[in-house]
C-alpha atoms as a PDB file:
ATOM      1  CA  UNK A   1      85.862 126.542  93.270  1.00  0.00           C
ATOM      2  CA  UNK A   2      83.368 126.160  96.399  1.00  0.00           C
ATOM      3  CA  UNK A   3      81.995 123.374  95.164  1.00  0.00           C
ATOM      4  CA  UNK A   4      85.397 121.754  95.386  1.00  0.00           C
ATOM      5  CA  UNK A   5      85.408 121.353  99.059  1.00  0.00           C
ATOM      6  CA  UNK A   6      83.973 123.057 102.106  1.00  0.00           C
ATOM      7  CA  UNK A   7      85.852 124.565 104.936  1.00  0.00           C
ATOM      8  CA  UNK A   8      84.729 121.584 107.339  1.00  0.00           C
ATOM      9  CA  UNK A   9      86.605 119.511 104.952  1.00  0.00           C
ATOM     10  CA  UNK A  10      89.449 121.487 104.743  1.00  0.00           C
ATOM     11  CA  UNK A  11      90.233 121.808 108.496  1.00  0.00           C
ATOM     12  CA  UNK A  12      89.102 118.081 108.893  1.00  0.00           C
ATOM     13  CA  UNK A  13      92.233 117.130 106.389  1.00  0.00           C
ATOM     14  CA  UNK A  14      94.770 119.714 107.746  1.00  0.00           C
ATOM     15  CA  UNK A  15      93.212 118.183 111.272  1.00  0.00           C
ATOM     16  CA  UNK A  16      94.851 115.034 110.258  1.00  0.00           C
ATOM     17  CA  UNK A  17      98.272 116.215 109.552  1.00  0.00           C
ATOM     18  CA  UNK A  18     100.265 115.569 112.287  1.00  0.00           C
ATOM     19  CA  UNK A  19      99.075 111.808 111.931  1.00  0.00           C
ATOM     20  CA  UNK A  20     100.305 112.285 108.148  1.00  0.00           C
ATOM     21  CA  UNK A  21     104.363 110.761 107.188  1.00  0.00           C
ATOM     22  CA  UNK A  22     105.699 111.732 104.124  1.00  0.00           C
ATOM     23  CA  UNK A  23     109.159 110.982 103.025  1.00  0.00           C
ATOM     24  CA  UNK A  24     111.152 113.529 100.402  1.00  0.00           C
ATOM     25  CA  UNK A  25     113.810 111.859  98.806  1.00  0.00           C
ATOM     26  CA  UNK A  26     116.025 114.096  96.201  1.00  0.00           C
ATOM     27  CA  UNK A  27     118.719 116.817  95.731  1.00  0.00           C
ATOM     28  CA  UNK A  28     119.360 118.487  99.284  1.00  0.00           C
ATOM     29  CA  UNK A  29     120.383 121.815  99.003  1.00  0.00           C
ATOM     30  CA  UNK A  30     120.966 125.358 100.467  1.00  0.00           C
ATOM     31  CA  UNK A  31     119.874 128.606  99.831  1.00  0.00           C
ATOM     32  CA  UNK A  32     122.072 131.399 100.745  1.00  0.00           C
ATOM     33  CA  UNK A  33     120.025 135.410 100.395  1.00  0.00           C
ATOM     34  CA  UNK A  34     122.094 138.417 100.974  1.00  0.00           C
ATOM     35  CA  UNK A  35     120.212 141.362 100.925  1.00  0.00           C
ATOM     36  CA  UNK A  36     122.084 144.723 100.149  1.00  0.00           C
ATOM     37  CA  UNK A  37     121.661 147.709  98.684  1.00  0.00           C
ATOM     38  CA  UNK A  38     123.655 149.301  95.703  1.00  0.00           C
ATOM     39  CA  UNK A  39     124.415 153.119  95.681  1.00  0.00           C
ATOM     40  CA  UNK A  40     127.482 153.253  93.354  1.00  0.00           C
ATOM     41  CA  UNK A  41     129.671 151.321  90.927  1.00  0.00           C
ATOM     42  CA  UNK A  42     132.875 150.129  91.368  1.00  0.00           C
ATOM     43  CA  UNK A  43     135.984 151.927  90.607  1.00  0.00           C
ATOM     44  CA  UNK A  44     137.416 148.551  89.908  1.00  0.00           C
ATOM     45  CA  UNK A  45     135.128 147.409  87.213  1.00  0.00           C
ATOM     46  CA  UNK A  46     131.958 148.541  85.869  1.00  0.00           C
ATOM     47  CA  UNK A  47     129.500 146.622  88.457  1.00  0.00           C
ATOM     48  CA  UNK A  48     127.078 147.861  90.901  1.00  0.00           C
ATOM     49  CA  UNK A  49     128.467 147.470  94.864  1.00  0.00           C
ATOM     50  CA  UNK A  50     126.068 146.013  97.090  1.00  0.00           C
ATOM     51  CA  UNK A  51     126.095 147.214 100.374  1.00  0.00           C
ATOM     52  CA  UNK A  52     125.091 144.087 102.265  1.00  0.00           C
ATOM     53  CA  UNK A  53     122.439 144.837 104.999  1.00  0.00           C
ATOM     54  CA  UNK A  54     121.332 140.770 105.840  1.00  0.00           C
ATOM     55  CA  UNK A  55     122.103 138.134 104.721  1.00  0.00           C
ATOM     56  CA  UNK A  56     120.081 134.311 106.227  1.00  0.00           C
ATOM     57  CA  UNK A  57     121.084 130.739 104.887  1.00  0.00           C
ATOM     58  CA  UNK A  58     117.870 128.817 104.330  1.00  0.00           C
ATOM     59  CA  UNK A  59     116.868 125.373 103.498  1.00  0.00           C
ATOM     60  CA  UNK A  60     116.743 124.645  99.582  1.00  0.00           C
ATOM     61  CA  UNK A  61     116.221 121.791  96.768  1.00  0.00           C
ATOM     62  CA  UNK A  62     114.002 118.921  98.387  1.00  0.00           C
ATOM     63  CA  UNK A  63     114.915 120.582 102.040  1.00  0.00           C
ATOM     64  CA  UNK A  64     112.440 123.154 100.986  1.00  0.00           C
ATOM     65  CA  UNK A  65     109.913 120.294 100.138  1.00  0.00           C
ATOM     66  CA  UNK A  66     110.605 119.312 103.485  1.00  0.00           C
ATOM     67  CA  UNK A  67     110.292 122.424 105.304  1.00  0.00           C
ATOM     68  CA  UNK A  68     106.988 123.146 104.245  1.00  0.00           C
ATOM     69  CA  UNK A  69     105.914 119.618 105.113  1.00  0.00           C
ATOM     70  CA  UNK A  70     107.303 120.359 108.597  1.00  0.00           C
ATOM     71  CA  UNK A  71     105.857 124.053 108.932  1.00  0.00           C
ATOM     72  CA  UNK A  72     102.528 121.993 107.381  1.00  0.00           C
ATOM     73  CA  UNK A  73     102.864 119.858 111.597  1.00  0.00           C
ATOM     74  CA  UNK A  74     103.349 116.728 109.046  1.00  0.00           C
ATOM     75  CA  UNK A  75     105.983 114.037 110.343  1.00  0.00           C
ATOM     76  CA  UNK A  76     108.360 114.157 107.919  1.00  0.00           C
ATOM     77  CA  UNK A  77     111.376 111.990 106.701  1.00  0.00           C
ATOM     78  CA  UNK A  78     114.252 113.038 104.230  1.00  0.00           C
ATOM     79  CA  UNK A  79     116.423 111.296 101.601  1.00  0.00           C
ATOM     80  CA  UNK A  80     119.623 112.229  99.793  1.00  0.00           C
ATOM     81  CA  UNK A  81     122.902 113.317  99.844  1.00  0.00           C
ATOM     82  CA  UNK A  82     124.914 116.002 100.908  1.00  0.00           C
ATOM     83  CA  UNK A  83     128.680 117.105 100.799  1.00  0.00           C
ATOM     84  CA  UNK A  84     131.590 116.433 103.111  1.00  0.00           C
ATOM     85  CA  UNK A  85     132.056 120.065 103.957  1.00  0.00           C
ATOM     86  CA  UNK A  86     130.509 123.400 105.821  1.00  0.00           C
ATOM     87  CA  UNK A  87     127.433 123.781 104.039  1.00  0.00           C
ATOM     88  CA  UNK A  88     126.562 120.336 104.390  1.00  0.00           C
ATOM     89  CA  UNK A  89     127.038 120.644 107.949  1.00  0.00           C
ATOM     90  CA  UNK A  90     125.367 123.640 108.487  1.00  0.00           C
ATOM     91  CA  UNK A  91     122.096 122.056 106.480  1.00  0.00           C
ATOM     92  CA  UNK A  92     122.113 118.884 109.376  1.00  0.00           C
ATOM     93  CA  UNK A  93     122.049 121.366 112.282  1.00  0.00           C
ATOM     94  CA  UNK A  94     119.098 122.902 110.760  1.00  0.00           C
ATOM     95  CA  UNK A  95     117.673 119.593 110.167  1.00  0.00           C
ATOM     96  CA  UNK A  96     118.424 118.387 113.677  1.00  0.00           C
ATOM     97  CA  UNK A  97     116.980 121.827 115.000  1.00  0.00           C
ATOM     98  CA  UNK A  98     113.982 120.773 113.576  1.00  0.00           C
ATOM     99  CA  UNK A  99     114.063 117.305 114.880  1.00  0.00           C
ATOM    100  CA  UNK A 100     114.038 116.185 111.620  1.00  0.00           C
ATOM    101  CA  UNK A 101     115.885 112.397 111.771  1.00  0.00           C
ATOM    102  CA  UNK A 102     119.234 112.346 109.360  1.00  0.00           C
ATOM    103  CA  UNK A 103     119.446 108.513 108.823  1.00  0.00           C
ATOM    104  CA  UNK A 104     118.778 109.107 105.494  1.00  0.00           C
ATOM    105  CA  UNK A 105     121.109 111.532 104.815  1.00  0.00           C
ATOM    106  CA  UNK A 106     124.021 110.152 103.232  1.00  0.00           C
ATOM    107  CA  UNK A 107     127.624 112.193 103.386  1.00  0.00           C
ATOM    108  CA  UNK A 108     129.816 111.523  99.883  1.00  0.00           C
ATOM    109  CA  UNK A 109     133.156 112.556 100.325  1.00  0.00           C
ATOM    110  CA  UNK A 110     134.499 114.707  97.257  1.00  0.00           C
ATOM    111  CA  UNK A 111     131.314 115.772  96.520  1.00  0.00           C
ATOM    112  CA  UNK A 112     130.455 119.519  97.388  1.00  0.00           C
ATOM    113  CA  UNK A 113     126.982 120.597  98.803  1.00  0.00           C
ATOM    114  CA  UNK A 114     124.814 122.236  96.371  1.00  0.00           C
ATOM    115  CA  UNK A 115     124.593 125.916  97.762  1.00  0.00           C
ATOM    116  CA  UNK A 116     122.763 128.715  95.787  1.00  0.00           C
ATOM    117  CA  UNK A 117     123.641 132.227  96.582  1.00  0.00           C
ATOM    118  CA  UNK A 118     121.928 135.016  95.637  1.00  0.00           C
ATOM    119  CA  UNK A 119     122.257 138.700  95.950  1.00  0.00           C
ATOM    120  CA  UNK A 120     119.450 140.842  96.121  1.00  0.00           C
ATOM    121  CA  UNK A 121     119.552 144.919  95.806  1.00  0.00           C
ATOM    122  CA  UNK A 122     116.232 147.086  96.138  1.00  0.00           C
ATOM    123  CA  UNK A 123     114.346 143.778  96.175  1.00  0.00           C
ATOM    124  CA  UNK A 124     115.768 142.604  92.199  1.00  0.00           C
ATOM    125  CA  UNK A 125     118.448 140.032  92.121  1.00  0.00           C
ATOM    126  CA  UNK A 126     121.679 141.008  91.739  1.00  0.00           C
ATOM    127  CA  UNK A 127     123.612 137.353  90.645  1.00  0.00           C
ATOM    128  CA  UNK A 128     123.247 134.272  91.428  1.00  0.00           C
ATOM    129  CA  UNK A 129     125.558 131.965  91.674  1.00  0.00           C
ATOM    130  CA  UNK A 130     126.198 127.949  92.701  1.00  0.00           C
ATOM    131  CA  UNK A 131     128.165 125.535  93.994  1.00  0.00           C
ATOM    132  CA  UNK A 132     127.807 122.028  92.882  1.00  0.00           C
ATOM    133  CA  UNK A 133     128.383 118.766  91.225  1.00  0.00           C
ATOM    134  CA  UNK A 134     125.711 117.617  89.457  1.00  0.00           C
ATOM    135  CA  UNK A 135     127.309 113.507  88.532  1.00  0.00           C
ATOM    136  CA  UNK A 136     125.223 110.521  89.341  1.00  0.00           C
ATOM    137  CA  UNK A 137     125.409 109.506  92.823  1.00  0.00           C
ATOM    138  CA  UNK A 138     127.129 106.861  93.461  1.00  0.00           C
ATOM    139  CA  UNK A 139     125.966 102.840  93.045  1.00  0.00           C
ATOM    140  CA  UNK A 140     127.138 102.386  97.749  1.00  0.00           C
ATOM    141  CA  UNK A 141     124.326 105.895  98.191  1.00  0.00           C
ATOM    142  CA  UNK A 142     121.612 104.507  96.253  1.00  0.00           C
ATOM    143  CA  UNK A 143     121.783 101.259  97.873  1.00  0.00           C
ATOM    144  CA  UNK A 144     121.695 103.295 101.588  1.00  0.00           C
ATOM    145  CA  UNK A 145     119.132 105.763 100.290  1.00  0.00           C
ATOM    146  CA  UNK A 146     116.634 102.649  99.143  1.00  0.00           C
ATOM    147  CA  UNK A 147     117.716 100.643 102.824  1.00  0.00           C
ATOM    148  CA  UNK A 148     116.299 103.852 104.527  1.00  0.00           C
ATOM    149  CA  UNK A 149     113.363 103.678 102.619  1.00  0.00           C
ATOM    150  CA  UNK A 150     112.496 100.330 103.403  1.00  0.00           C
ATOM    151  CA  UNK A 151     112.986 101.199 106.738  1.00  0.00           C
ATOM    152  CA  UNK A 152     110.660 103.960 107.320  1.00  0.00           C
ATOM    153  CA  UNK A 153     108.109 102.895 104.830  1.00  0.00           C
ATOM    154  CA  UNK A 154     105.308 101.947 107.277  1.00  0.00           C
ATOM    155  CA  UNK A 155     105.040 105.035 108.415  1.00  0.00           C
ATOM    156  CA  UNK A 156     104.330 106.973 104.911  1.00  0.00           C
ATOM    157  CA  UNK A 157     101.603 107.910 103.422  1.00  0.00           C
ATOM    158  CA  UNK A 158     103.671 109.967 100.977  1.00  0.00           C
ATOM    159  CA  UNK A 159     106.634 109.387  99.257  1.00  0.00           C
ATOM    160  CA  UNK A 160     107.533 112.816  97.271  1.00  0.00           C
ATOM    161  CA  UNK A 161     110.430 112.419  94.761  1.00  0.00           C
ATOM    162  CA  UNK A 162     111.878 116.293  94.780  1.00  0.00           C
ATOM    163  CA  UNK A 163     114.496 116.455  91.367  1.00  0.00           C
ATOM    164  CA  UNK A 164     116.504 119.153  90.712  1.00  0.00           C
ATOM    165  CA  UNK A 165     118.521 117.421  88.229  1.00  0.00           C
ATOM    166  CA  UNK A 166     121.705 117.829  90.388  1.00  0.00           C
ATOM    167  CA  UNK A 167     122.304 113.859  90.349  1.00  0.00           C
ATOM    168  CA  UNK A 168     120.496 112.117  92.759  1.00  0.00           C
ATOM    169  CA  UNK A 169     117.333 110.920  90.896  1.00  0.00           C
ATOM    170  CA  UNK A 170     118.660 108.426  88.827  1.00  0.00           C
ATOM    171  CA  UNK A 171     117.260 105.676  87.167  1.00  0.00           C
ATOM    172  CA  UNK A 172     118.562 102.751  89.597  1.00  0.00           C
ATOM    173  CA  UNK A 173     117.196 104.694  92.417  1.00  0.00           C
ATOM    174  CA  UNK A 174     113.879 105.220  90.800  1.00  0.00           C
ATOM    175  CA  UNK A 175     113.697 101.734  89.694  1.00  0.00           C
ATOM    176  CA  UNK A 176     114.414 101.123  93.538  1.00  0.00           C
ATOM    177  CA  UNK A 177     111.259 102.925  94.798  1.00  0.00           C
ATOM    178  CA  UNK A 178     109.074 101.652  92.802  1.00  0.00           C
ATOM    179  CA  UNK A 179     110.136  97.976  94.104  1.00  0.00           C
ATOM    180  CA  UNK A 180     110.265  99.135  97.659  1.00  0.00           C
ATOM    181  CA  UNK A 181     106.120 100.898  97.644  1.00  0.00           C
ATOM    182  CA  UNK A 182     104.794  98.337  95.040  1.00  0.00           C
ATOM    183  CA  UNK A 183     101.639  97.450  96.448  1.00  0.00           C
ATOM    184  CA  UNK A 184     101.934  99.659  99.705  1.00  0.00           C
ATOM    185  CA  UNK A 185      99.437 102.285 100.459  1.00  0.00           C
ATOM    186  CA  UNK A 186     102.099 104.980  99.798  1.00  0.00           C
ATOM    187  CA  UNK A 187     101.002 108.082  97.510  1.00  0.00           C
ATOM    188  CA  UNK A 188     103.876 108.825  94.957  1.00  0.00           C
ATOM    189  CA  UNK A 189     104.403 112.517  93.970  1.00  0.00           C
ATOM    190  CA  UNK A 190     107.443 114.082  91.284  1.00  0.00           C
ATOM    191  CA  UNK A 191     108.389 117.457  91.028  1.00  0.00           C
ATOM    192  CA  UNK A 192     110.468 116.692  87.479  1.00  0.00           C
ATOM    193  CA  UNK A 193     113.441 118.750  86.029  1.00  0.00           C
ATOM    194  CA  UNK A 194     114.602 116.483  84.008  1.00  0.00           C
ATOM    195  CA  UNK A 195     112.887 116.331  80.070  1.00  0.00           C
ATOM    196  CA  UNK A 196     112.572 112.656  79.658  1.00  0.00           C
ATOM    197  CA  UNK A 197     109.117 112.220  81.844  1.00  0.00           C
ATOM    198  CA  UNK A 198     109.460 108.010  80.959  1.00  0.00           C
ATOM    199  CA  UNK A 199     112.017 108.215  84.098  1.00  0.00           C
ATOM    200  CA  UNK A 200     109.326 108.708  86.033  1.00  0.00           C
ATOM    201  CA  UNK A 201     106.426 106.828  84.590  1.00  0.00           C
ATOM    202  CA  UNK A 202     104.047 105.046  86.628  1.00  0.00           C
ATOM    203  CA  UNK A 203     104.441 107.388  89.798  1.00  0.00           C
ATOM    204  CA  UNK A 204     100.689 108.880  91.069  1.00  0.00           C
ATOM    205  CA  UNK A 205     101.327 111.896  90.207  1.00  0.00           C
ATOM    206  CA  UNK A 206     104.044 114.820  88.436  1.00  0.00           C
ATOM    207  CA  UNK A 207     103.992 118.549  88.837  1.00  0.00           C
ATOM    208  CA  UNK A 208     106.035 120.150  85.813  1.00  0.00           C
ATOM    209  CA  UNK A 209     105.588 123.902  85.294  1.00  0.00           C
ATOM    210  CA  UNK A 210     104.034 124.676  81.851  1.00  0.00           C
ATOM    211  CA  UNK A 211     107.655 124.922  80.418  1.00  0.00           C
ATOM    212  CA  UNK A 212     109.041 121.497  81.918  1.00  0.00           C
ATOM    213  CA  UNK A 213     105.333 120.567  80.540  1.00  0.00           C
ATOM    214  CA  UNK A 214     105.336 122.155  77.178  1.00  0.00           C
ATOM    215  CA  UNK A 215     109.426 120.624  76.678  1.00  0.00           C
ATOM    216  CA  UNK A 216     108.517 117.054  78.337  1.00  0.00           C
ATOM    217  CA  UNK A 217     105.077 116.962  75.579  1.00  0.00           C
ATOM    218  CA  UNK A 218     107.730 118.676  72.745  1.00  0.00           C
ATOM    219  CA  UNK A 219     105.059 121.713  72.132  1.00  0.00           C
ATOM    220  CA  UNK A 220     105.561 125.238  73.587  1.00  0.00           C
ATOM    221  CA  UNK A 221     102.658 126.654  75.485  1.00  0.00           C
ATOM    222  CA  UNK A 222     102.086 130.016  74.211  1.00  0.00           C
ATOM    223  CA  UNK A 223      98.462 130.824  75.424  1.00  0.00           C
ATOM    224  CA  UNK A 224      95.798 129.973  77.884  1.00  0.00           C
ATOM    225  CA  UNK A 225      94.616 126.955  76.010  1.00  0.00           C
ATOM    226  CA  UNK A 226      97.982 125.035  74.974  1.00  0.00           C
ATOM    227  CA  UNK A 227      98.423 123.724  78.394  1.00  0.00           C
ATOM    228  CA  UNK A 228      95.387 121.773  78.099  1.00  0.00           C
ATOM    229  CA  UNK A 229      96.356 119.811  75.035  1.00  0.00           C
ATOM    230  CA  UNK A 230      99.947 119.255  77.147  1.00  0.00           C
ATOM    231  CA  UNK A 231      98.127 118.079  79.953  1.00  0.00           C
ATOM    232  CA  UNK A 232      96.038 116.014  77.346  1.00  0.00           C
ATOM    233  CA  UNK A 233      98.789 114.377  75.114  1.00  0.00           C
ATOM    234  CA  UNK A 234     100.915 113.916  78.594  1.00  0.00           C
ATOM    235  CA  UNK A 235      98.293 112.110  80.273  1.00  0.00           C
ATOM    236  CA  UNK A 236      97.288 109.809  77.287  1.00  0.00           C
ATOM    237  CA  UNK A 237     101.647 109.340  76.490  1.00  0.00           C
ATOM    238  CA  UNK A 238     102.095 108.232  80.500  1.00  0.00           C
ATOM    239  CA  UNK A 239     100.956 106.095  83.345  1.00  0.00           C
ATOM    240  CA  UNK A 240     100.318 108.601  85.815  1.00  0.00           C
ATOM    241  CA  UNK A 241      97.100 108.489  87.963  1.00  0.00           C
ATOM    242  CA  UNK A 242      97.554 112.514  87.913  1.00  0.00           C
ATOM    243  CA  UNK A 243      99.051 115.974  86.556  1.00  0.00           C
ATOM    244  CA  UNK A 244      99.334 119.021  87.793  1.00  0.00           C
ATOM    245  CA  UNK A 245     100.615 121.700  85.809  1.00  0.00           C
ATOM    246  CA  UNK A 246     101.662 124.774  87.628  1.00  0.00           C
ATOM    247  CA  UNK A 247     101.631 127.801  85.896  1.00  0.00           C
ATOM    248  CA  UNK A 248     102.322 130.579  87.716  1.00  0.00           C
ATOM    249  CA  UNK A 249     100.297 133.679  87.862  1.00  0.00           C
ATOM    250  CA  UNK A 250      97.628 131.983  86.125  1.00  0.00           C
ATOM    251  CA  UNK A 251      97.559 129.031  88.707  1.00  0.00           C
ATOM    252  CA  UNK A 252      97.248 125.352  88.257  1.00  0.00           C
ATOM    253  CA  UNK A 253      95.657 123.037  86.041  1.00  0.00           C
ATOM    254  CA  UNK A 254      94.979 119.404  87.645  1.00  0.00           C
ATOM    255  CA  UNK A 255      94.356 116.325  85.191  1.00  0.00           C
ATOM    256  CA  UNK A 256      92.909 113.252  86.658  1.00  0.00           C
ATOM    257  CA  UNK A 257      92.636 109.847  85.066  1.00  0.00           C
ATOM    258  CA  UNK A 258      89.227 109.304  85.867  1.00  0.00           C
ATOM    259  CA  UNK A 259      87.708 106.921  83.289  1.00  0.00           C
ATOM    260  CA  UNK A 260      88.714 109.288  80.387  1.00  0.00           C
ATOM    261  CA  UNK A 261      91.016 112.259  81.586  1.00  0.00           C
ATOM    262  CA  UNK A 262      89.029 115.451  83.682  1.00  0.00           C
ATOM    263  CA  UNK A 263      90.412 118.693  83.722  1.00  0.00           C
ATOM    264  CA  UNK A 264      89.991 121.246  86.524  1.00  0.00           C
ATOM    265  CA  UNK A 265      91.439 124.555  86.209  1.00  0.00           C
ATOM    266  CA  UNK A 266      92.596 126.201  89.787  1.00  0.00           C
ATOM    267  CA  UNK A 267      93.128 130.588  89.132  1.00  0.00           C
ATOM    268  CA  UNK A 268      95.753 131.717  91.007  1.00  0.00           C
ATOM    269  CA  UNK A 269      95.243 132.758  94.842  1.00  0.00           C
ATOM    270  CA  UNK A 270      98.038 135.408  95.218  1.00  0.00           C
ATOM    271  CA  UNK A 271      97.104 138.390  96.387  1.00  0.00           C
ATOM    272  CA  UNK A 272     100.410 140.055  94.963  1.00  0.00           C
ATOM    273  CA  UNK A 273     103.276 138.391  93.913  1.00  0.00           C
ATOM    274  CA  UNK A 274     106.430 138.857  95.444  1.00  0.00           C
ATOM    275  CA  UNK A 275     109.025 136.245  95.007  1.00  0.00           C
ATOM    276  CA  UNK A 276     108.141 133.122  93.362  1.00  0.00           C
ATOM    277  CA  UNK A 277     111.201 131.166  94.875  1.00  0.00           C
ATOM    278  CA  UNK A 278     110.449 127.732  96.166  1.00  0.00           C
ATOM    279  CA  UNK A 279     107.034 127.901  95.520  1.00  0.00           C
ATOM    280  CA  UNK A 280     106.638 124.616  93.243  1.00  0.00           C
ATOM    281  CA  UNK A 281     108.394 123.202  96.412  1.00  0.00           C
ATOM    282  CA  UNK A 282     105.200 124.288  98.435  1.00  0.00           C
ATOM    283  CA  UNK A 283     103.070 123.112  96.008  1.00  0.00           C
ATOM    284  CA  UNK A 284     104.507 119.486  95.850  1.00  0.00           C
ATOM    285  CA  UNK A 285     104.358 119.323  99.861  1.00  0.00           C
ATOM    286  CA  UNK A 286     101.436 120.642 100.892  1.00  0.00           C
ATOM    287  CA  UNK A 287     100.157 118.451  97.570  1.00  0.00           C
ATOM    288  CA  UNK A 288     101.311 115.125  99.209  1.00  0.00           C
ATOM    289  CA  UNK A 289     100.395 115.999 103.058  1.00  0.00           C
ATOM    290  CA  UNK A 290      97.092 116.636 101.952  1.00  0.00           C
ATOM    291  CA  UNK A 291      97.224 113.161  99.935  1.00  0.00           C
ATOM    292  CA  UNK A 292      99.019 111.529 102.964  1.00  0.00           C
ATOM    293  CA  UNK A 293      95.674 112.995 104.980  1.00  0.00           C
ATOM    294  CA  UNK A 294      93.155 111.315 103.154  1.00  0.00           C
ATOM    295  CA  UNK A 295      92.659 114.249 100.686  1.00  0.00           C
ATOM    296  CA  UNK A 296      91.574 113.596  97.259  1.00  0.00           C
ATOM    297  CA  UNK A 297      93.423 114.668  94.027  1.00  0.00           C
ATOM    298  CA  UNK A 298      91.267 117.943  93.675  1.00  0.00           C
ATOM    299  CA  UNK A 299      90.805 118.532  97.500  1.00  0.00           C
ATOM    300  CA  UNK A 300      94.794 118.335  97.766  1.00  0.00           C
ATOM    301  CA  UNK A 301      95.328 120.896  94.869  1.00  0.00           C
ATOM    302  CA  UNK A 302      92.905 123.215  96.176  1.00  0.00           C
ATOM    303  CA  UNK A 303      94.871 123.437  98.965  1.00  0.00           C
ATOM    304  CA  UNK A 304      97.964 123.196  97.567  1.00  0.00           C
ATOM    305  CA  UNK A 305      97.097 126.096  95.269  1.00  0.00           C
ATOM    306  CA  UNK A 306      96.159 128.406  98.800  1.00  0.00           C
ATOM    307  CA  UNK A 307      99.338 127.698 100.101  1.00  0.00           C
ATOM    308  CA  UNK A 308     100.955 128.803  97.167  1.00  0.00           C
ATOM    309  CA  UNK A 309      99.350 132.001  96.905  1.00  0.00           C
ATOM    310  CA  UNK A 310     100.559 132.885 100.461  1.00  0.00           C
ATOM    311  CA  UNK A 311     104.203 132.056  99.475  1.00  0.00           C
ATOM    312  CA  UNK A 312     104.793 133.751  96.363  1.00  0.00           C
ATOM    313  CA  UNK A 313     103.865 136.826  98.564  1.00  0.00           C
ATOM    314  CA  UNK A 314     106.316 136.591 100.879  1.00  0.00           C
ATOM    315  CA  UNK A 315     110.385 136.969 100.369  1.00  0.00           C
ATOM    316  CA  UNK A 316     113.471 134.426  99.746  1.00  0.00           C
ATOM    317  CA  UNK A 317     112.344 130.331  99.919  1.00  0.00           C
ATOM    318  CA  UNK A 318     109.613 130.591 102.387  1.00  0.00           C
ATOM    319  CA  UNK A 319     106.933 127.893 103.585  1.00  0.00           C
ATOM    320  CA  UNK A 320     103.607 128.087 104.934  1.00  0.00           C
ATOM    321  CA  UNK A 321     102.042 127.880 108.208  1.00  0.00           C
ATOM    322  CA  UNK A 322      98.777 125.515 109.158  1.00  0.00           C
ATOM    323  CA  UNK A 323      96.987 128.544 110.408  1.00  0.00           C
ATOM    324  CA  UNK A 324      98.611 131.187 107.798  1.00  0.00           C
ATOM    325  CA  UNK A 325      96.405 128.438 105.137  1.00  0.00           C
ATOM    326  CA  UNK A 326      93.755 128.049 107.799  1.00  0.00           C
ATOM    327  CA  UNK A 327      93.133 132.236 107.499  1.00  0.00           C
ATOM    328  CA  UNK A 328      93.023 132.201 103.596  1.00  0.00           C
ATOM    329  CA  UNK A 329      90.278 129.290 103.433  1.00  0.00           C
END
């Protein structure tokens, strides 16, 4: 793994960050944690009763993406859609706290936030549960989503499509980047929920997990060696330039189009693992800032794959600091 990149090269890229604009276009959400603890069952039914203790709403979905972009000292830009209501309020002042611009935000009426909640007890979730709509977004907020697009697209290095299959990656508006970065200097990145991986063919890169992987190639990954045949078929069955395969405790495996296809396998960095929430989010924008710095594919997920160590040790959706990854190299 040393030979992969020195820590002058490392701190030169993360150096260049602040220079770095990457847009994240895709399902805006919002985490809700409420922490509690449970020391009898209800009389009423036979559940456990959480005694709440804390409780913090947090930034979810492609937000996440965003935050750790923004926690990265990237310049950031968002895309997508949000409700008519509290939550979706809520999410803007956070954004605007952040001084993150909202043009491309767009408000549907009639269509609810998406807003996770989960309850956690002695540090094991309780329930979750949501709030959301997952139809297509509608033909007028693909049409603004692509006209913000075009209008920040100078300033990108990065464009980072973030689907959580909760109906704003759609076809049209796929079709609609593509048109708007052809032949711009603007690195592509999908984190991909949906099965069908043709929807996003001829992006730079995708980051499935090994099951989104392992469904998306029609195999199941049962050992240490199936991923690499995934990685293999996926890479020969689409036009991506790259594939990164996350794979949790075992850490990543990054496939590169580079005459024939090149494998490099990244072992995990976690010290312990404590909450693996949001951390594919993490991966995907510290992935793209790194690209958006000048990084190359195997510089970026070396990186990518220390910040991701850092946050699957700490609680809820968390992101990563510059010098928190700074420390670790």
């Amino acid at each position: 793994m040393k030979r992969i990149m020195s820590r002058k090269r490392a701190l030169e890229i993360m150096e260049n960050f602040p220079r770095s604009g990457v847009l994240v276009v895709g399902d805006i959400m919002a985490d809700h944690f409420i922490w509690g603890r449970v020391s009898r069952i209800s009389p009423e039914a036979p559940v456990p009763v959480v005694e709440v203790s804390k409780d913090r709403f947090m930034l979810g979905g492609c937000s996440n993406v965003l935050n750790n972009v923004f926690a990265m000292g990237g310049r950031v830009h968002l895309a997508g859609v949000i409700g008519s209501d509290e939550t979706g309020r809520r999410l803007m002042a956070e954004f605007e706290a952040r001084g993150v611009a909202t043009d491309g935000i767009v408000v549907e009426k009639g269509r609810p936030t998406t807003l996770k909640t989960r309850i956690v007890a002695h540090g094991q979730q309780v329930v979750r549960f949501d709030q959301e709509d997952r139809r297509p977004l509608r033909a007028r907020s693909v049409r603004k989503i692509l006209d913000y697009i075009r209008s920040v697209r100078d300033e990108l290095g990065a464009l980072v499509i973030s689907d959580y299959n909760k109906g704003v990656i759609t076809r049209p508006l796929l079709e609609g980047i593509r048109r708007e970065v052809a032949g711009r200097p603007i690195f592509t990145c999908v984190d991909p929920k949906q099965r069908d991986f043709s929807l996003y063919d001829g992006f730079d890169i995708i980051t499935p997990n090994h099951h989104e992987a392992g469904h998306a190639a029609g195999e199941e990954i049962l050992n240490g060696q199936d991923h690499v045949r995934v990685g293999m078929k996926l890479m020969q069955r689409f036009a991506f330039r790259a594939l990164l395969i996350t794979r949790g405790e075992s850490g990543m495996s990054l496939f590169e189009r580079d005459g024939g296809v090149r494998h490099t396998a990244f072992p995990t960095e976690a010290r312990e693992v404590f909450d693996v929430t949001g951390a594919g989010d993490t991966v995907i924008g510290v992935f793209a800032l790194c690209m958006a710095a000048g990084a190359s594919f195997r510089e970026a997920a070396y990186l990518a794959n220390h910040a991701a160590g850092i946050v699957v040790g700490k609680a809820g959706t968390a992101t990563v600091t510059r010098e928190e990854l700074k420390k670790v190299l």
